[in-house]
N, C-alpha and C. Protein backbone atom coordinates (compact mmCIF):
# COMPACT_ATOMS: atom_id res chain seq x y z
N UNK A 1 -57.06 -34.87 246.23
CA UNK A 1 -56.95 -36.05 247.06
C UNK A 1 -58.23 -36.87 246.89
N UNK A 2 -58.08 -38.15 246.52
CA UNK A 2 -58.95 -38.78 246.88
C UNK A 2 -59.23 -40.04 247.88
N UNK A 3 -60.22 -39.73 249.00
CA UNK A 3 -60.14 -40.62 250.03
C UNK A 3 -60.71 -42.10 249.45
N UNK A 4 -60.74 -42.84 250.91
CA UNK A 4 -61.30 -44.22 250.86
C UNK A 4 -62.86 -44.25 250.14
N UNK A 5 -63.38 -43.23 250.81
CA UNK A 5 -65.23 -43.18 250.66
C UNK A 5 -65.13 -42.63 249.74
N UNK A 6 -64.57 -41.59 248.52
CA UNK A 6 -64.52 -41.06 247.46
C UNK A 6 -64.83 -41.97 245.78
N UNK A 7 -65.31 -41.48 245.24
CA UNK A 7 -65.45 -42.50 243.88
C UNK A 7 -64.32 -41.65 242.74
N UNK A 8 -62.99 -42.20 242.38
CA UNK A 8 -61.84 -41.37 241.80
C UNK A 8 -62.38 -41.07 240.51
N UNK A 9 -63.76 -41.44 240.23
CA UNK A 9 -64.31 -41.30 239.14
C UNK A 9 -64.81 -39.82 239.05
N UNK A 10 -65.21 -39.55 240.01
CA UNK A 10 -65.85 -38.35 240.25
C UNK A 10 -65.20 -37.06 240.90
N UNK A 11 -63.83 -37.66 241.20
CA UNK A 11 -63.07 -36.45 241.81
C UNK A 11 -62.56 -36.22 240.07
N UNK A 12 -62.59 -37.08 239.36
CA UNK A 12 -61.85 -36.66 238.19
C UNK A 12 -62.65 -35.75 237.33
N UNK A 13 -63.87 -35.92 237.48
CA UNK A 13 -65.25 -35.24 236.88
C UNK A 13 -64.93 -34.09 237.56
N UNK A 14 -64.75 -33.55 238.48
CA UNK A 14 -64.79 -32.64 239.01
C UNK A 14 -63.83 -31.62 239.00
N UNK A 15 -62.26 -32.45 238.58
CA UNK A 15 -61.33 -31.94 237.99
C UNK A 15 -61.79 -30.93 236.55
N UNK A 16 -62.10 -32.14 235.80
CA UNK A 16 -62.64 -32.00 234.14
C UNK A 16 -63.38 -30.99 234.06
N UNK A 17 -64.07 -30.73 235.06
CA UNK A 17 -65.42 -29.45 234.75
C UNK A 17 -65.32 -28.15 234.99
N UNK A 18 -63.53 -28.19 235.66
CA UNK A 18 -62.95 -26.54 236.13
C UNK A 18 -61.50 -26.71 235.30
N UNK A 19 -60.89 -27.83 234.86
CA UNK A 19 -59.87 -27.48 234.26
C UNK A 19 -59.51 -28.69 233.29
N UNK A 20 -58.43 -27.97 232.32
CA UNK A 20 -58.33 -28.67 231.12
C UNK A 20 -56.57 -29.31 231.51
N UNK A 21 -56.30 -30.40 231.27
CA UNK A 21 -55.27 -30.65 231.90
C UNK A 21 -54.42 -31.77 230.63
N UNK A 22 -52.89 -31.27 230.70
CA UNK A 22 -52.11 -32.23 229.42
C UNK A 22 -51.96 -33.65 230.38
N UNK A 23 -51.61 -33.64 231.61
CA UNK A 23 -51.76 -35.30 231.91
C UNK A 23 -51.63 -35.13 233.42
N UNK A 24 -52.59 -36.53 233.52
CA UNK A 24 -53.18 -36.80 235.13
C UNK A 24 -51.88 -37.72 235.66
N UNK A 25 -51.82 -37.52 236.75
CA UNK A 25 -50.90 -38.95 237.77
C UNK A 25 -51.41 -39.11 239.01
N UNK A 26 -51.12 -39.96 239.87
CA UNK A 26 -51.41 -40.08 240.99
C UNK A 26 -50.11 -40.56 242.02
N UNK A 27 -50.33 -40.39 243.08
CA UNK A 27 -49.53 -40.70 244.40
C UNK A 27 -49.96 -41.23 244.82
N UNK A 28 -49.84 -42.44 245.95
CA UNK A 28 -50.88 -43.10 247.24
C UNK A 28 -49.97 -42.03 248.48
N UNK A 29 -50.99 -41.37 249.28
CA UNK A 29 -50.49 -40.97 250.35
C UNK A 29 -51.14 -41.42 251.39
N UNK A 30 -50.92 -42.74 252.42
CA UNK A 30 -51.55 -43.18 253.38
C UNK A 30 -52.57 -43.67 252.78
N UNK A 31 -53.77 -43.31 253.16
CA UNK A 31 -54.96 -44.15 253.15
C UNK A 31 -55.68 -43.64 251.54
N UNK A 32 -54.95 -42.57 251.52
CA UNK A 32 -55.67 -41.77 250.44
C UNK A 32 -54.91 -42.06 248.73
N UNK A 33 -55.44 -41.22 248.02
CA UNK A 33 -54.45 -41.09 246.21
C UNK A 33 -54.60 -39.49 245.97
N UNK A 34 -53.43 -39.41 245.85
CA UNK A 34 -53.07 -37.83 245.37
C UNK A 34 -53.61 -37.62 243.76
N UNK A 35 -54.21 -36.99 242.96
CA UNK A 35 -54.28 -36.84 241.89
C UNK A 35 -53.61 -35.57 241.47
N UNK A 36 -52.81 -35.53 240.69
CA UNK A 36 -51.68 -34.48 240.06
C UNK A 36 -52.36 -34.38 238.70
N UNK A 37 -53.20 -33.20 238.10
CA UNK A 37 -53.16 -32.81 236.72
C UNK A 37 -52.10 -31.50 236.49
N UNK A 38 -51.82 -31.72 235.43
CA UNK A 38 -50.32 -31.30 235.40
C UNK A 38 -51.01 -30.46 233.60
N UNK A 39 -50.83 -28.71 233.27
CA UNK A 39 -51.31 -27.85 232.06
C UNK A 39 -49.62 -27.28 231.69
N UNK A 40 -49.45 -27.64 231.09
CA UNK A 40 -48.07 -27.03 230.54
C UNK A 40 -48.23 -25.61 230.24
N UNK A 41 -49.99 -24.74 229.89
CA UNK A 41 -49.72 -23.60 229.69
C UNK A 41 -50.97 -23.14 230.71
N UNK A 42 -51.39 -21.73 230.50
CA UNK A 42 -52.54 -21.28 231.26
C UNK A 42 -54.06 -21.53 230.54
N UNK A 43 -53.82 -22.17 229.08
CA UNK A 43 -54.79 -22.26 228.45
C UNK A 43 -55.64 -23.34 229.04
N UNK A 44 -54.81 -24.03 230.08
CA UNK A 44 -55.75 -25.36 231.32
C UNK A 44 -56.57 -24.63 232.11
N UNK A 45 -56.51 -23.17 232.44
CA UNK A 45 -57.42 -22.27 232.97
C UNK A 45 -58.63 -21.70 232.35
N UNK A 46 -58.73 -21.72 230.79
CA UNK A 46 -59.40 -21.30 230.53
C UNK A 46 -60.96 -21.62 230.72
N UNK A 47 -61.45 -22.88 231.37
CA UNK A 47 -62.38 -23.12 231.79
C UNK A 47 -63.09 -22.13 232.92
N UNK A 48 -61.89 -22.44 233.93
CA UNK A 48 -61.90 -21.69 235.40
C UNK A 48 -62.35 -19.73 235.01
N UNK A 49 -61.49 -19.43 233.68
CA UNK A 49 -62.03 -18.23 233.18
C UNK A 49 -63.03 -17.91 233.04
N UNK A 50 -64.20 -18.42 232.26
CA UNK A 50 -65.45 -18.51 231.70
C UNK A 50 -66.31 -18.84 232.59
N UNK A 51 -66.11 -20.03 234.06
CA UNK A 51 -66.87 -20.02 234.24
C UNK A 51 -67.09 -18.78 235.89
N UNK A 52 -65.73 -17.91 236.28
CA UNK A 52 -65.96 -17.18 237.09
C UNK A 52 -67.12 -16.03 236.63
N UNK A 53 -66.57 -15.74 234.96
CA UNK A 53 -67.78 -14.92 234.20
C UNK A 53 -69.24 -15.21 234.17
N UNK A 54 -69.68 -16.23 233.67
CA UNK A 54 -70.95 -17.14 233.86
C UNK A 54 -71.56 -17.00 235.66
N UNK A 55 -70.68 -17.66 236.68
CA UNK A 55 -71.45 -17.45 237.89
C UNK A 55 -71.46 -15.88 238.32
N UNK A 56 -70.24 -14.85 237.64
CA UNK A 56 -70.14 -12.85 238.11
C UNK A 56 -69.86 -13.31 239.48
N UNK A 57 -68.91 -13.80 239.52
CA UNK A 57 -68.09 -13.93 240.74
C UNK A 57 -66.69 -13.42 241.23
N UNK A 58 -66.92 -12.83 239.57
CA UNK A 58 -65.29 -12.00 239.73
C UNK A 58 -64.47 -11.54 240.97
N UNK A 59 -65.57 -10.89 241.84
CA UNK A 59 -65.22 -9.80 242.90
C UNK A 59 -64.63 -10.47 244.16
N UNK A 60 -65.25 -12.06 244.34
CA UNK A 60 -64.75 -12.39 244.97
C UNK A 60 -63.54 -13.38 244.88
N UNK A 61 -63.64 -14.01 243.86
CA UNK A 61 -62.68 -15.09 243.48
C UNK A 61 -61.50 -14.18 242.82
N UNK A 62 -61.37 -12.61 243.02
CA UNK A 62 -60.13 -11.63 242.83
C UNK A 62 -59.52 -11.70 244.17
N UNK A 63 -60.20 -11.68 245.40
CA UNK A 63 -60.26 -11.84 246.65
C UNK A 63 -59.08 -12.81 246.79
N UNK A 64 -59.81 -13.90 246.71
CA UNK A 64 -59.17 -15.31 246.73
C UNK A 64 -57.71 -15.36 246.15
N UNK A 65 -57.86 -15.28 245.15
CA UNK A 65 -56.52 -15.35 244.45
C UNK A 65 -55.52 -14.33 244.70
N UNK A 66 -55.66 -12.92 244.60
CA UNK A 66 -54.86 -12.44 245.25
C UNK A 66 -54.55 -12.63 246.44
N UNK A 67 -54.99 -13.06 247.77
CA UNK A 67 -54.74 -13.73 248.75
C UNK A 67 -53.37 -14.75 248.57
N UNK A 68 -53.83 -15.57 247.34
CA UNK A 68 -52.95 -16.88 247.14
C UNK A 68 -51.64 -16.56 246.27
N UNK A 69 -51.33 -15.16 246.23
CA UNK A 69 -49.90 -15.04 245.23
C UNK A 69 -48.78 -14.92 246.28
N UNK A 70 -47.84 -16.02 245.72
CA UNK A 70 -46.49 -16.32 246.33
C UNK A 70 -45.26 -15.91 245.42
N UNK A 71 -44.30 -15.11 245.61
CA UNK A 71 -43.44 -15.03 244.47
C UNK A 71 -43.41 -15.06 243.78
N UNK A 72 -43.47 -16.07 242.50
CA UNK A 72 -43.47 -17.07 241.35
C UNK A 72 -44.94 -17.78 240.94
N UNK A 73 -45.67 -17.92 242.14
CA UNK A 73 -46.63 -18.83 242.31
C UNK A 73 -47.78 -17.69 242.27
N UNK A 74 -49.12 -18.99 241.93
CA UNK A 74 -50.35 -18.44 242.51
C UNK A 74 -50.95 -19.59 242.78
N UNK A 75 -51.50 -19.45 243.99
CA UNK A 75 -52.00 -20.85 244.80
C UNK A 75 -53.24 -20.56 245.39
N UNK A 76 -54.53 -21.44 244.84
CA UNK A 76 -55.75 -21.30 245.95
C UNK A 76 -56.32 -22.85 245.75
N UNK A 77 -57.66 -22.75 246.26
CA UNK A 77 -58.30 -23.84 246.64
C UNK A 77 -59.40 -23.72 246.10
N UNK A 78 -60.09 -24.86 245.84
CA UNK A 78 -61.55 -24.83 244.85
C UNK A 78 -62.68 -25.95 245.65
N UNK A 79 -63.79 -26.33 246.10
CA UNK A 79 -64.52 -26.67 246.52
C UNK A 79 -64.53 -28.11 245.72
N UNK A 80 -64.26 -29.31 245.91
CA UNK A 80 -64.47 -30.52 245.07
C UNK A 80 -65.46 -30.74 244.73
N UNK A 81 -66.61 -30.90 245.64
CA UNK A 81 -67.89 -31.23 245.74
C UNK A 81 -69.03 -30.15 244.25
N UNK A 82 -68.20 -28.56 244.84
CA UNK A 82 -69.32 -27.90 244.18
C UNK A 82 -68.80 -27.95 242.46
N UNK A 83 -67.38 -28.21 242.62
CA UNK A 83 -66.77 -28.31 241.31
C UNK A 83 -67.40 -29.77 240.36
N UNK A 84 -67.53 -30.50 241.05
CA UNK A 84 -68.34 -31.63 240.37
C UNK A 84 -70.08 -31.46 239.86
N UNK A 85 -70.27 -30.18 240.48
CA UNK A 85 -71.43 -30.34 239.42
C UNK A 85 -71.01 -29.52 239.25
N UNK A 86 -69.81 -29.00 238.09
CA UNK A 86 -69.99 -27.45 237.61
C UNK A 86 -70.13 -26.04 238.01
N UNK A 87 -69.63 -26.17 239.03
CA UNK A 87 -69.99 -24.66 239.57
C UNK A 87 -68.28 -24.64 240.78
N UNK A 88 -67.79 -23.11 241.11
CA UNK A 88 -66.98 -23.07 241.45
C UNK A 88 -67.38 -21.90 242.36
N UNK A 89 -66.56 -22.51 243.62
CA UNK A 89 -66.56 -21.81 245.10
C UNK A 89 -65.43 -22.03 245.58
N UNK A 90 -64.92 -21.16 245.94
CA UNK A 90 -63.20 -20.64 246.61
C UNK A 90 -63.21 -21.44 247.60
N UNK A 91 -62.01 -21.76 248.08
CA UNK A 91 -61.97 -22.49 249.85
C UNK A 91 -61.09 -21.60 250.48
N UNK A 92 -61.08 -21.21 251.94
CA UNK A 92 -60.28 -20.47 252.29
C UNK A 92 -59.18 -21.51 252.82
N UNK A 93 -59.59 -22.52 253.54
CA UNK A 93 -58.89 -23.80 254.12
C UNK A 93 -59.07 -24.94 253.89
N UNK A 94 -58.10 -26.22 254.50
CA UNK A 94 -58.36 -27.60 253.52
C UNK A 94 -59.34 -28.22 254.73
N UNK A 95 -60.28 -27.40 255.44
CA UNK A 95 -61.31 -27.82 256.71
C UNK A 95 -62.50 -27.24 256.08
N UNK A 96 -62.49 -26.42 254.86
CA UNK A 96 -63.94 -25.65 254.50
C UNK A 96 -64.54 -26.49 253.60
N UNK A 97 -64.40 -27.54 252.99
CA UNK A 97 -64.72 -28.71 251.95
C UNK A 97 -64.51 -29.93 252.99
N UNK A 98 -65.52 -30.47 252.66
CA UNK A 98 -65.64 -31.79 254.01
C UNK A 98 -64.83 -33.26 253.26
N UNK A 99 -64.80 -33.23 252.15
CA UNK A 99 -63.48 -34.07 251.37
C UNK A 99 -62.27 -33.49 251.38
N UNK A 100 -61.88 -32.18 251.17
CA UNK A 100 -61.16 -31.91 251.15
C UNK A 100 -61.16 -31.02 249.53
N UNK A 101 -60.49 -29.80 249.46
CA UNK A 101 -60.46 -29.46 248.48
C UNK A 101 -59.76 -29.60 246.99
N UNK A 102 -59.79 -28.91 245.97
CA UNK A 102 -58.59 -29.24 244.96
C UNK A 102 -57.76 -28.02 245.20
N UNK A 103 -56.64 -28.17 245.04
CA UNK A 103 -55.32 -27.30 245.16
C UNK A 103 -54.98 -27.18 244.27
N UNK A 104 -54.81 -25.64 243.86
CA UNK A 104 -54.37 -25.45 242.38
C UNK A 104 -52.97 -24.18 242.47
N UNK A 105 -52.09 -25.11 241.88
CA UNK A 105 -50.87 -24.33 241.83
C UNK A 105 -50.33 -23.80 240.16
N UNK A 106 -49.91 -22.35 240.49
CA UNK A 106 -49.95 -21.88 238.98
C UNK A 106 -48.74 -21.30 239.31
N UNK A 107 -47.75 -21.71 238.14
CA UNK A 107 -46.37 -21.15 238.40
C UNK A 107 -46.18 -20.35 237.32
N UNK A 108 -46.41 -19.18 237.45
CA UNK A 108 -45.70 -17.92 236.78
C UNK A 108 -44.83 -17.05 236.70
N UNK A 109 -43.83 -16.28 235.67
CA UNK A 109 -43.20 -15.42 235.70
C UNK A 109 -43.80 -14.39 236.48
N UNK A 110 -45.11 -13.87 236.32
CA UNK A 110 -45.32 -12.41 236.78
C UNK A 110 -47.06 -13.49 237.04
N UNK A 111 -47.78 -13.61 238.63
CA UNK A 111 -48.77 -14.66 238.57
C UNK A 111 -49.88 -13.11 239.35
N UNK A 112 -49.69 -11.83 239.14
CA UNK A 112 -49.98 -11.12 239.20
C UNK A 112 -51.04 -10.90 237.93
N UNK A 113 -50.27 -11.01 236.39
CA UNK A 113 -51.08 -11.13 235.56
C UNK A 113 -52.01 -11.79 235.03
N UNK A 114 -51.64 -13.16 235.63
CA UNK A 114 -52.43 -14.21 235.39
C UNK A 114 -53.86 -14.16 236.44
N UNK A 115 -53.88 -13.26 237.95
CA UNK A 115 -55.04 -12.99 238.36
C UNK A 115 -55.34 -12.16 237.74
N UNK A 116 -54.62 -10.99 237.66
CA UNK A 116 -55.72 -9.69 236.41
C UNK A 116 -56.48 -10.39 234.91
N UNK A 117 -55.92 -11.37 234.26
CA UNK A 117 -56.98 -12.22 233.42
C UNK A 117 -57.86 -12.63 234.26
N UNK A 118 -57.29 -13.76 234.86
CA UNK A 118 -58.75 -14.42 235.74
C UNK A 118 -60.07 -13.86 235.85
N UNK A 119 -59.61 -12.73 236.71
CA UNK A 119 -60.49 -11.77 237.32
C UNK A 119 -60.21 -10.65 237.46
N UNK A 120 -60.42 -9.65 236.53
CA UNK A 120 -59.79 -8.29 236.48
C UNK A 120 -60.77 -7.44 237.82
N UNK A 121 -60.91 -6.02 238.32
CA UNK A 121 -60.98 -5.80 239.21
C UNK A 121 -62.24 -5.46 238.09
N UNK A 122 -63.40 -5.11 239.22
CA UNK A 122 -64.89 -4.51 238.49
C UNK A 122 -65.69 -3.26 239.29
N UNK A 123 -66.34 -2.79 238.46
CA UNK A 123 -66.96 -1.68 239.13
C UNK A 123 -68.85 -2.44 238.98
N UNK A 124 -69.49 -2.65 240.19
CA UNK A 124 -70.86 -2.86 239.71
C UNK A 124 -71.02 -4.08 239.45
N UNK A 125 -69.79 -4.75 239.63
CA UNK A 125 -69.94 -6.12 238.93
C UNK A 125 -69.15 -6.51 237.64
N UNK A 126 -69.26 -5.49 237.12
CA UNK A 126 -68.51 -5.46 235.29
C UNK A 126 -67.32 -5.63 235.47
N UNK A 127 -66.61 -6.05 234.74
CA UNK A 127 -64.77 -6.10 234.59
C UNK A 127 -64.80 -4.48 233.46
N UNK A 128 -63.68 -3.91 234.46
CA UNK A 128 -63.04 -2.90 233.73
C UNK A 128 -62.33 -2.61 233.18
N UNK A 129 -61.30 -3.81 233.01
CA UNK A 129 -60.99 -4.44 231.44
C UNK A 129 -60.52 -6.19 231.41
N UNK A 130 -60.57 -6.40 230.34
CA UNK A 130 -60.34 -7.49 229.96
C UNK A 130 -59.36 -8.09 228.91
N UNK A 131 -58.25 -8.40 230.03
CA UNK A 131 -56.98 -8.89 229.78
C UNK A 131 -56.84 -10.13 228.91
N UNK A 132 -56.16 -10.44 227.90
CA UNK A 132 -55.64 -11.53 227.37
C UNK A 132 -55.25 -12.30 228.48
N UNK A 133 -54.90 -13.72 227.68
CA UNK A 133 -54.50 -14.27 228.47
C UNK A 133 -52.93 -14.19 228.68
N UNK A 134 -52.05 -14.10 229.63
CA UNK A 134 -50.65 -13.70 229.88
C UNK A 134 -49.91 -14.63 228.89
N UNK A 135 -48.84 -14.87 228.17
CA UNK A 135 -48.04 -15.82 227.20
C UNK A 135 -46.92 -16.12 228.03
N UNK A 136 -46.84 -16.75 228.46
CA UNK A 136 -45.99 -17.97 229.25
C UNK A 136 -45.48 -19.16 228.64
């Protein structure tokens, strides 16, 4: 979402720096613009991959996401603000980011596997193994 006081320049930067996306759209909802990036595969994650490795955040952003598996789906929330400079922090709610967060919806056959890539489970910190990415 991007509000009135928002620069859509920079919610898009902020998109760009956690995910790789085949095409952007937008909505006007009320006062605001919806931004829709839309990855036809999981390879739009592979950013979000590398950089849970880089911050060793595995342990918790396994947390997160398993939290967010729905049937078919896997659904969480990402911090806008911290995502714009590069760095990624979970949201538990759309009240824990004072813009509001990005919402990321991942529709999978089995979105079980797609958190065991993400973030496989770790001992110490380490991943105790390391999954391909699922073929969808």
């Amino acid at each position: 979402m991007v509000w009135p006081s928002e620069d859509r320049n920079k919610v898009i930067q902020a998109l760009n720096n956690v995910f790789e996306y085949d095409e952007l759209t937008e909505e006007r909802e009320g006062y605001a613009v919806k931004l829709i990036a839309v990855s036809h595969s999981l390879k739009g994650l592979q950013k979000l991959h590398k950089m849970l490795r880089e911050e060793r955040i595995l342990d918790s952003a396994r947390k997160h996401l398993l939290n967010g598996l729905e049937d078919d789906k896997l659904v969480f929330m990402l911090n806008k603000q911290v995502a714009f400079v590069g760095k990624v922090v979970f949201a538990d709610n759309d009240r824990e980011s004072p813009l509001g967060p990005i919402k990321i919806t991942v529709e999978s056959k089995n979105p079980l596997a797609v958190v065991d890539w993400l973030a496989p489970k770790t001992a110490k910190g380490v991943p105790l193994w390391e999954n391909p990415m699922p073929n969808e």
